[in-house]
C-alpha atoms as a PDB file:
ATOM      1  CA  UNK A   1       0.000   0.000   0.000  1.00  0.00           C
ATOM      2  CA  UNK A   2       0.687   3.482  -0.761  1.00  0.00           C
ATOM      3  CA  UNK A   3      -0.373   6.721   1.629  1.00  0.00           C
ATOM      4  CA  UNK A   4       0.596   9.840   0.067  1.00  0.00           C
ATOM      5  CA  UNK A   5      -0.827  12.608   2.465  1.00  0.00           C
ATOM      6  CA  UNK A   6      -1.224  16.361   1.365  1.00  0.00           C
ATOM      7  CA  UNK A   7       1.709  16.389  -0.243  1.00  0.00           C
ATOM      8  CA  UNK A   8       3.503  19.550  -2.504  1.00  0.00           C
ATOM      9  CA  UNK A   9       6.371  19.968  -4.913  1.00  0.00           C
ATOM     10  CA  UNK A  10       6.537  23.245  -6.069  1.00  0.00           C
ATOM     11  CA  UNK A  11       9.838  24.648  -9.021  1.00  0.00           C
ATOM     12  CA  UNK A  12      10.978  27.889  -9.226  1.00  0.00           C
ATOM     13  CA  UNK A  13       9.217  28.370  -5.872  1.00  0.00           C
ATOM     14  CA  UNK A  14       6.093  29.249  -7.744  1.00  0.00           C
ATOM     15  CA  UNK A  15       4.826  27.097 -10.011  1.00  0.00           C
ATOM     16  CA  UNK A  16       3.344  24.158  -8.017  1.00  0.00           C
ATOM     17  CA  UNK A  17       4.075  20.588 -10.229  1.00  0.00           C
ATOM     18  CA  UNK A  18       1.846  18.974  -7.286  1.00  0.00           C
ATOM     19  CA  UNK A  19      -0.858  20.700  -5.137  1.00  0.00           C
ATOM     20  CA  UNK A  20      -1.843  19.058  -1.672  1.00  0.00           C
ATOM     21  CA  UNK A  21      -2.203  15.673  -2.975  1.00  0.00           C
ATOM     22  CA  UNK A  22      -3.716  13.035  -1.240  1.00  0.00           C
ATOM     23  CA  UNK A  23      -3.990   9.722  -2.447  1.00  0.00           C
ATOM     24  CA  UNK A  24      -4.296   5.648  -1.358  1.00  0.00           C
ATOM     25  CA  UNK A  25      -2.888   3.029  -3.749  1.00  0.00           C
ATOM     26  CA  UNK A  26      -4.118  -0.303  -1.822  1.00  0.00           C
ATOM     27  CA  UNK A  27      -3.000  -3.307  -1.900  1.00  0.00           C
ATOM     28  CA  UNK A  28      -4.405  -5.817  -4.428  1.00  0.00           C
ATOM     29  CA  UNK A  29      -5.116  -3.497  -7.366  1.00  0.00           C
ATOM     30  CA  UNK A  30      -3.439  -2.712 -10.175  1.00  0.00           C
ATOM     31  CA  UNK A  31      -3.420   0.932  -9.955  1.00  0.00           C
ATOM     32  CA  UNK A  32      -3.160   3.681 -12.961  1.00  0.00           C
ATOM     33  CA  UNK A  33      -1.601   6.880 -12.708  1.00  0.00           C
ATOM     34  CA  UNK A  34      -3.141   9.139 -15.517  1.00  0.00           C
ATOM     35  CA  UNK A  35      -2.342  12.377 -17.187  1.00  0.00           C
ATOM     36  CA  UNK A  36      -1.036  15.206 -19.427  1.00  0.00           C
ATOM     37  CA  UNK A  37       2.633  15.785 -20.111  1.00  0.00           C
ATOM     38  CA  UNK A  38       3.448  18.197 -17.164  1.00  0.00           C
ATOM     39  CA  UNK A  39       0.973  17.540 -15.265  1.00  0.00           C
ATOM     40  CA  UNK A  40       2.397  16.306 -12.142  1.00  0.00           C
ATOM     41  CA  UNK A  41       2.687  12.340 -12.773  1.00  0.00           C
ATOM     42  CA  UNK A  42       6.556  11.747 -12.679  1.00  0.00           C
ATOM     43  CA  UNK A  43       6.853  14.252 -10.154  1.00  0.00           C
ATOM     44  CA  UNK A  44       4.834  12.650  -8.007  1.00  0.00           C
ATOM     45  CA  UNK A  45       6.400   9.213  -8.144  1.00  0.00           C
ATOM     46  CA  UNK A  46       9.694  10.974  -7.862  1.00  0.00           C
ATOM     47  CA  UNK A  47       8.415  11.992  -4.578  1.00  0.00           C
ATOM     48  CA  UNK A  48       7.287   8.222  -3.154  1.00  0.00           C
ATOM     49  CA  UNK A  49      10.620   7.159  -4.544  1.00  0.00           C
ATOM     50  CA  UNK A  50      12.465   9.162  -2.401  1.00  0.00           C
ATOM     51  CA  UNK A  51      14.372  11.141  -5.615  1.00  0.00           C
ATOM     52  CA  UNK A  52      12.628  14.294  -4.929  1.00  0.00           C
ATOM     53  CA  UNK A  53      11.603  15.812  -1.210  1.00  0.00           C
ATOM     54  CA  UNK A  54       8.387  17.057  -0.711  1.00  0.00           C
ATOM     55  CA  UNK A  55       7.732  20.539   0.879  1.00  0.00           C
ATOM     56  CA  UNK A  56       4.898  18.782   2.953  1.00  0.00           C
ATOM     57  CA  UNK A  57       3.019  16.024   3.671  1.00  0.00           C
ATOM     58  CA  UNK A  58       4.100  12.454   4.121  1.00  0.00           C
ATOM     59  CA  UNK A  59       4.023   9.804   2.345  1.00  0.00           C
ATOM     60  CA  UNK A  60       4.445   5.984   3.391  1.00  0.00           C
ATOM     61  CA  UNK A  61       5.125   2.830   1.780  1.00  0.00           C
ATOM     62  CA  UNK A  62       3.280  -0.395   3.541  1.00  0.00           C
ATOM     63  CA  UNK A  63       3.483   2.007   6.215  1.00  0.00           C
ATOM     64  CA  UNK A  64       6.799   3.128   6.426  1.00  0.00           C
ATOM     65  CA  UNK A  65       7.225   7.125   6.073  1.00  0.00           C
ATOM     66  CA  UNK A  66       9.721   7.737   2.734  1.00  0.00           C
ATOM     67  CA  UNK A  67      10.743  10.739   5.098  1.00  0.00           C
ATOM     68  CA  UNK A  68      11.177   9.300   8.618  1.00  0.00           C
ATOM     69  CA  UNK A  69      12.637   6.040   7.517  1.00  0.00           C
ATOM     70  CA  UNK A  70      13.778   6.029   3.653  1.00  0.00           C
ATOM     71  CA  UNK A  71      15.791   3.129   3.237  1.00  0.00           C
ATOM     72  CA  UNK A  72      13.508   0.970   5.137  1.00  0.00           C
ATOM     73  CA  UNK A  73      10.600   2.920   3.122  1.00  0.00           C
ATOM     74  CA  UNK A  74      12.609   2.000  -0.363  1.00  0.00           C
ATOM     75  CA  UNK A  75      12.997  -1.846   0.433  1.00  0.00           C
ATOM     76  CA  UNK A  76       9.459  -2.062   0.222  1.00  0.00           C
ATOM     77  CA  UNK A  77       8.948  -1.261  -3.473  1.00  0.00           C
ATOM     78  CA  UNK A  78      10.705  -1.507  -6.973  1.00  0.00           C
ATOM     79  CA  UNK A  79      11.029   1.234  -8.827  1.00  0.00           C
ATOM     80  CA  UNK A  80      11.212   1.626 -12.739  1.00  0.00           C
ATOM     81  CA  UNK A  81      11.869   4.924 -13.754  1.00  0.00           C
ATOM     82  CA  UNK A  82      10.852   6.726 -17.418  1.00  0.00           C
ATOM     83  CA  UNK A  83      14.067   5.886 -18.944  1.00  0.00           C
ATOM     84  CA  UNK A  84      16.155   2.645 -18.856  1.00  0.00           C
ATOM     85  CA  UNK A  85      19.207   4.765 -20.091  1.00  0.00           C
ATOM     86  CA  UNK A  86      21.596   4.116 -16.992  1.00  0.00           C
ATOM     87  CA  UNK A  87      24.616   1.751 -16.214  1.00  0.00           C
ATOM     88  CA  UNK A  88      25.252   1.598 -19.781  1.00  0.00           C
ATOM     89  CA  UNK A  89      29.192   0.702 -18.902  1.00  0.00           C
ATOM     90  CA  UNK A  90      27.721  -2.560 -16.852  1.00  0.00           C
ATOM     91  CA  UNK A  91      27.029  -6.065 -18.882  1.00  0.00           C
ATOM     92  CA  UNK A  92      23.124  -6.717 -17.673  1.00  0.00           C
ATOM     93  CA  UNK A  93      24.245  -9.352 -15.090  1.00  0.00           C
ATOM     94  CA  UNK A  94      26.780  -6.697 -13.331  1.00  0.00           C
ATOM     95  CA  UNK A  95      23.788  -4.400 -13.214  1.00  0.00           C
ATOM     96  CA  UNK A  96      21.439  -7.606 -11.719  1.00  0.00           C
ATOM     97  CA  UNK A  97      24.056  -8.450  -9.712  1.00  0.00           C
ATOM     98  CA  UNK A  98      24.555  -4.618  -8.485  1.00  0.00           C
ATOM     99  CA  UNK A  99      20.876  -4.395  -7.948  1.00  0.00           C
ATOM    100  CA  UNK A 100      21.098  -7.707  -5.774  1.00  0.00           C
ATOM    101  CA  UNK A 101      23.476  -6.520  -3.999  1.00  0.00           C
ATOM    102  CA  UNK A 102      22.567  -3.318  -2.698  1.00  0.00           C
ATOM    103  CA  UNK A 103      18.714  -5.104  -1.522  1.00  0.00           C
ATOM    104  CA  UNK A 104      20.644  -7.757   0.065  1.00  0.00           C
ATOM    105  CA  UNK A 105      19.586 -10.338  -2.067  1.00  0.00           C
ATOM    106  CA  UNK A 106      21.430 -13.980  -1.059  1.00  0.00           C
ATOM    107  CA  UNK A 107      23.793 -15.700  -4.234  1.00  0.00           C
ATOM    108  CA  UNK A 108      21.497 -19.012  -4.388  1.00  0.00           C
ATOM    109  CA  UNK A 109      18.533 -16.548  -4.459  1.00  0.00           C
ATOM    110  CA  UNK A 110      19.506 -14.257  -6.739  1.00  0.00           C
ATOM    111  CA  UNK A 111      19.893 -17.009  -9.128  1.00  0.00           C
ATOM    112  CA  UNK A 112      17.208 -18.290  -9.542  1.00  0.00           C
ATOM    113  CA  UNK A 113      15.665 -14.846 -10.014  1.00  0.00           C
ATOM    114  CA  UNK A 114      17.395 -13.947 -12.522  1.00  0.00           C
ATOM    115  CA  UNK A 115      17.300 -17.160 -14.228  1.00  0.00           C
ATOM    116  CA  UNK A 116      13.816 -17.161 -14.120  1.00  0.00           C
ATOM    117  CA  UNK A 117      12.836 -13.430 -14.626  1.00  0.00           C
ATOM    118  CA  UNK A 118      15.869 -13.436 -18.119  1.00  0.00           C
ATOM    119  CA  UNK A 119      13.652 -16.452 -19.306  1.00  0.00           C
ATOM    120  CA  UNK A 120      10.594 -14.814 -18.653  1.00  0.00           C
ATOM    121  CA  UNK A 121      11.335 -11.895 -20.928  1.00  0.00           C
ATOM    122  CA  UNK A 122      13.561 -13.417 -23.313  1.00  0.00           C
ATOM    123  CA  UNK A 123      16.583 -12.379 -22.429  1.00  0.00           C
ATOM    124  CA  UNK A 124      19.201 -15.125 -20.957  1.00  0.00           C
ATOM    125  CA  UNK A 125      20.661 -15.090 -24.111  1.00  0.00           C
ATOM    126  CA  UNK A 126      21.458 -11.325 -23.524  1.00  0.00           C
ATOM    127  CA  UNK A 127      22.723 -10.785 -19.730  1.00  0.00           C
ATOM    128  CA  UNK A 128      26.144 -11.129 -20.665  1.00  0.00           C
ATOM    129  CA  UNK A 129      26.348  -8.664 -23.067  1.00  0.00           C
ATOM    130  CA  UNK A 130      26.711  -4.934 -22.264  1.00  0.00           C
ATOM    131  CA  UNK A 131      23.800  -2.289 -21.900  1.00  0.00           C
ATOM    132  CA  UNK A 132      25.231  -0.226 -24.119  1.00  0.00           C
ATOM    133  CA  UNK A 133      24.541  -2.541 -26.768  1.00  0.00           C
ATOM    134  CA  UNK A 134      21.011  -3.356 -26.189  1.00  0.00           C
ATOM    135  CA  UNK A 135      18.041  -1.798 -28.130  1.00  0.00           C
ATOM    136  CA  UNK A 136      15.659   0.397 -26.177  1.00  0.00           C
ATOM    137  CA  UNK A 137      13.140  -2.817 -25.539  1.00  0.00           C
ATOM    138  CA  UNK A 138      15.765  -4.773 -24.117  1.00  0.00           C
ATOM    139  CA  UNK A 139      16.852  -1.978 -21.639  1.00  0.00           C
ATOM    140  CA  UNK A 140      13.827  -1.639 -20.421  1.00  0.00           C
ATOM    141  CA  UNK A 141      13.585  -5.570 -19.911  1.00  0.00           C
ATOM    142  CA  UNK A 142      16.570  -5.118 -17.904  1.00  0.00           C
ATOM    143  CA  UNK A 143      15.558  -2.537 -15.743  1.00  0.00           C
ATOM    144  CA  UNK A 144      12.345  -4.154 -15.116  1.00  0.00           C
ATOM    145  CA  UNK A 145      14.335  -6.969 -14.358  1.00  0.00           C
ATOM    146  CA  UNK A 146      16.612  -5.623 -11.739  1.00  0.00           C
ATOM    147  CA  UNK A 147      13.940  -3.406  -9.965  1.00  0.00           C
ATOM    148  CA  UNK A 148      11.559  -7.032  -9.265  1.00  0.00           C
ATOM    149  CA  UNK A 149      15.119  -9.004  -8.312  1.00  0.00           C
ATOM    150  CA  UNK A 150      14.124  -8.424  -4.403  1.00  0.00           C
ATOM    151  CA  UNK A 151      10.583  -9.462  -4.466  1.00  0.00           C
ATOM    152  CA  UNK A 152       9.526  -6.056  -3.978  1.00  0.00           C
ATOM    153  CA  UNK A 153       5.809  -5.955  -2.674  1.00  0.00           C
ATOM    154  CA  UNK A 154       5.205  -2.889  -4.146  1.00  0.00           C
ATOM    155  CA  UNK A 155       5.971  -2.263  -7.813  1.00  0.00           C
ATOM    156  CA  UNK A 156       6.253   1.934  -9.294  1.00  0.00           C
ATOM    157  CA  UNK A 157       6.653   1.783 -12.811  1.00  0.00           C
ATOM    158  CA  UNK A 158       6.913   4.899 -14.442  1.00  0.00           C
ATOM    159  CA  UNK A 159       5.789   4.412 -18.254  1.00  0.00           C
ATOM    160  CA  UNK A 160       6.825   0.508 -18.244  1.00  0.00           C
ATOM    161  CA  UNK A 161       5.656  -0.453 -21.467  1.00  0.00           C
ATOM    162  CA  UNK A 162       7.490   1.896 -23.640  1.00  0.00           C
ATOM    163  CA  UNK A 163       9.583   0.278 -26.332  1.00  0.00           C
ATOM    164  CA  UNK A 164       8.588  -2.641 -25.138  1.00  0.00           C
ATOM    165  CA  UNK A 165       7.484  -5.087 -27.883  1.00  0.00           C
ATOM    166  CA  UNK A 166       3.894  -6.682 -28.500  1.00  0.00           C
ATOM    167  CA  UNK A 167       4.800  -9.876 -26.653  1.00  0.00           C
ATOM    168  CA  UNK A 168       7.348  -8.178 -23.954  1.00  0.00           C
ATOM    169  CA  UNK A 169       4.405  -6.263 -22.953  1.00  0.00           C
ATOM    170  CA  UNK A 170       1.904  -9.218 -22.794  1.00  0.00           C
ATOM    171  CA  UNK A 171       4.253 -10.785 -20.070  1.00  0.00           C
ATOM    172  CA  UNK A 172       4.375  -7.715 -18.339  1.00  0.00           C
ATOM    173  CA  UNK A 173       0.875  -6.986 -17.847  1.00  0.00           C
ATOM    174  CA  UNK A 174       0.381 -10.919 -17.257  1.00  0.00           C
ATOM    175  CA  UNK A 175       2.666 -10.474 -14.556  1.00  0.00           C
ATOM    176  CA  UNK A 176       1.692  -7.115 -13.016  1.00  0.00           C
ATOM    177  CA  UNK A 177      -2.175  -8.842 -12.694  1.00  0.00           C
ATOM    178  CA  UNK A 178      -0.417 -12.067 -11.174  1.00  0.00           C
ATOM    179  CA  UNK A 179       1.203  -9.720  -8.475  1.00  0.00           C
ATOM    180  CA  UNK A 180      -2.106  -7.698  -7.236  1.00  0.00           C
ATOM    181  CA  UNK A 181      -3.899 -11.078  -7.095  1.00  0.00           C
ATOM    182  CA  UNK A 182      -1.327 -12.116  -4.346  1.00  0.00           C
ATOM    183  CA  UNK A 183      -2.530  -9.329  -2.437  1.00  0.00           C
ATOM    184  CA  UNK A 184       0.196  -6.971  -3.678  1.00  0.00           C
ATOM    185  CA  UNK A 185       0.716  -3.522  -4.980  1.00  0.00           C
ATOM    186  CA  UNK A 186       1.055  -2.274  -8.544  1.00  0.00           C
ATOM    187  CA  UNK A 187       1.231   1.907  -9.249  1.00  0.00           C
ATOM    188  CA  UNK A 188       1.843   2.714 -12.668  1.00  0.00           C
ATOM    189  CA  UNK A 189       1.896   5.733 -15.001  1.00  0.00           C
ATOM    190  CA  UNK A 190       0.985   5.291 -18.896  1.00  0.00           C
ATOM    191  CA  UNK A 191      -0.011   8.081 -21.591  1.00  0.00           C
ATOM    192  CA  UNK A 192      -1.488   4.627 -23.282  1.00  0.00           C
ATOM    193  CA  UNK A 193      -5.132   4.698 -22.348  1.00  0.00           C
ATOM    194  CA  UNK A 194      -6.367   1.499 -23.798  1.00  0.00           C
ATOM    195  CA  UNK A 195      -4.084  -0.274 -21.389  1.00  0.00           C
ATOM    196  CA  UNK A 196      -5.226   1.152 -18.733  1.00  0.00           C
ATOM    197  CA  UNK A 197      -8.638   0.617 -19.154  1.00  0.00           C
ATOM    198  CA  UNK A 198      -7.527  -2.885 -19.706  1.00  0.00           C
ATOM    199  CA  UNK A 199      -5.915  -4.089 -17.243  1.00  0.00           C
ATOM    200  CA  UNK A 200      -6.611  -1.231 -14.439  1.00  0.00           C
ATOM    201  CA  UNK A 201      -8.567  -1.806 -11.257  1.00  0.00           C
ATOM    202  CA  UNK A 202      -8.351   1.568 -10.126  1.00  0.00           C
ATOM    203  CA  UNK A 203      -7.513   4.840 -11.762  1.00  0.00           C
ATOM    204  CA  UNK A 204      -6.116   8.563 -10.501  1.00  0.00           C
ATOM    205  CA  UNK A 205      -6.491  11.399 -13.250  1.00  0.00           C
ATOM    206  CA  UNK A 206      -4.020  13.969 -12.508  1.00  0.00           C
ATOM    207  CA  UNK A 207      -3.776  18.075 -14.126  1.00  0.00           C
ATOM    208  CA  UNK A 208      -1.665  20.590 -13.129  1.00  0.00           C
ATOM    209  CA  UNK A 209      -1.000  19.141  -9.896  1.00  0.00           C
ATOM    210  CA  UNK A 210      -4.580  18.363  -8.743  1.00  0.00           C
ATOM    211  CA  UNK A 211      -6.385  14.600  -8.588  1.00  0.00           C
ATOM    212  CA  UNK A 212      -9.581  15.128 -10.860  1.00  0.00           C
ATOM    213  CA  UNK A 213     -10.906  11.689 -10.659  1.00  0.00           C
ATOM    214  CA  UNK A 214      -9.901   8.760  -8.405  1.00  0.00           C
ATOM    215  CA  UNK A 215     -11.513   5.605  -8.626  1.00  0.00           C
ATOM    216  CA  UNK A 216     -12.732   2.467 -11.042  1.00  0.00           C
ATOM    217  CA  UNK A 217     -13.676   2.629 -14.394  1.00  0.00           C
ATOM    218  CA  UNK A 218     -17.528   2.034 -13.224  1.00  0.00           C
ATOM    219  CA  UNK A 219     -17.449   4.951 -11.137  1.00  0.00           C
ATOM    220  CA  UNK A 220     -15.572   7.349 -13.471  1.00  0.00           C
ATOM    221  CA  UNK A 221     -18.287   6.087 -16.241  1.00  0.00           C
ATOM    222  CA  UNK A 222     -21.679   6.398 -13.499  1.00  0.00           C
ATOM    223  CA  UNK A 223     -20.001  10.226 -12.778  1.00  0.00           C
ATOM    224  CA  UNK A 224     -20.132  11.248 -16.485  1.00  0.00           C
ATOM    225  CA  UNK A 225     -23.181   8.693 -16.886  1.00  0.00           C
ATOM    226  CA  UNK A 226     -21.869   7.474 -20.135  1.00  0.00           C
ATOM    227  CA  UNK A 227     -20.236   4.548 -21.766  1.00  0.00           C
ATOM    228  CA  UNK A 228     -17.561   6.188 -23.674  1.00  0.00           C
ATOM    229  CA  UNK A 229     -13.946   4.799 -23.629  1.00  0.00           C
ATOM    230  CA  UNK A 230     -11.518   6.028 -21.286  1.00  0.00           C
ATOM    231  CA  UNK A 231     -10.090   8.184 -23.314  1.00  0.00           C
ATOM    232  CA  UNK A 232     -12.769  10.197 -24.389  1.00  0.00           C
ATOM    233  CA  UNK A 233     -13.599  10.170 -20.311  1.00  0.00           C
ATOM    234  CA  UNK A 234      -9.948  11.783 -20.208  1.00  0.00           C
ATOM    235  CA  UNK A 235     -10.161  14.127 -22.896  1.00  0.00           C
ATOM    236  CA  UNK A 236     -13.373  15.685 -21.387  1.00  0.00           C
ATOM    237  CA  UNK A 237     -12.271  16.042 -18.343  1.00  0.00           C
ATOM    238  CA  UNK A 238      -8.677  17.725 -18.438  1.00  0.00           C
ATOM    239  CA  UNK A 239      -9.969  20.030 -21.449  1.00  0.00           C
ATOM    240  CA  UNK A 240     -12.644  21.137 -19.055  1.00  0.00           C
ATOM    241  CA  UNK A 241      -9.489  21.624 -16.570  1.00  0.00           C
END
């Protein structure tokens, strides 16, 4: 689970990216973060990761306050930020390993993890080979890869599917459905709004800092009392914004 409680970000000290949010991601849902560029999305994970402070608020991961108590607070989740461009220098089992490492991840554990997660998405063929040399797809595979090596309970993928291909996504989304129905946590952003309305339990639209909808995809379509896709849903409502 996910608490974030009235919590800010403001640049330049006047333009606020984020505006007294509040907002529960609970366990067992998969969990869609919606929105315009700019409007507030990466910032906001940024903040429950722990890369960027918030002037107020709290927010806590399974309980554990990113501010009081970050490492403890980042054990709890795996992160996958917007671009898989890092570590480029590192063949893609250094970076596993690295990531293994610094979560504390045993050797006869770590194994089998990555054995099984480089089969999963097609990749044992490629761990040995350097980042630098991988396409786009396959960097993201690998940062997926080493941000679910510690079991994470809670997973924070920012954009996950992009550049990933047709079938690399398929596992993705089959696995992001198997993790919520163990009871777990999955909080994603995507500008891809047929996906979401796929495979989302929940949804948070967000616009220039401000939640304008939270909830299912029943409630969102009872509240406009259509049945129009999503993305009209979307379109409507941050225009109006």
């Amino acid at each position: 689970m996910i608490e974030i409680n009235n919590v800010s970000k403001s640049y330049n000290g006047t333009t606020k990216a984020v505006d007294s949010l509040n907002l529960t991601i609970p366990d067992g849902v998969i969990f869609g973060f919606l929105g315009p560029n700019g409007a507030g999305k990466s910032t906001t994970i940024k903040m429950i990761t722990g890369v960027l402070n918030p002037e107020g608020g709290d927010i806590k991961i399974n309980g554990v306050s990113i501010k009081d108590k970050p490492l403890e607070a980042k054990k709890q989740f795996g992160y996958v930020p917007d671009s898989p461009d890092m570590f480029l220098r590192l063949k893609g089992l250094e970076y596993l390993n690295f990531m293994a490492d610094i979560y504390d991840v045993s050797k006869e554990v770590r194994k089998e993890r990555i054995e099984g997660l480089a089969k999963r998405f097609e990749m044992s063929d490629a761990i040995g080979d350097k980042i630098q040399s991988y396409s786009h797809g396959m960097r993201q595979k690998i940062v997926l890869m080493g941000a679910l090596i510690h079991d994470p309970s809670v997973w924070i993928l920012d954009e996950p599917l992009t550049g990933l291909d047709p079938k690399a996504s398929y596992i993705l989304k089959e696995m992001m459905r198997e993790h919520v129905d163990s009871g777990k946590t999955v909080f994603f952003s995507t500008h891809v709004l047929e996906v979401a309305e796929k495979i989302c339990d929940r949804v948070a639209i967000i616009n220039k800092g401000n939640i304008l909808f939270c909830g299912t995809l029943e409630e969102i379509r009872e509240h406009f009392k259509t049945n129009e896709s999503l993305e009209k849903m979307f379109l409507e409502l941050t225009e109006n914004e």
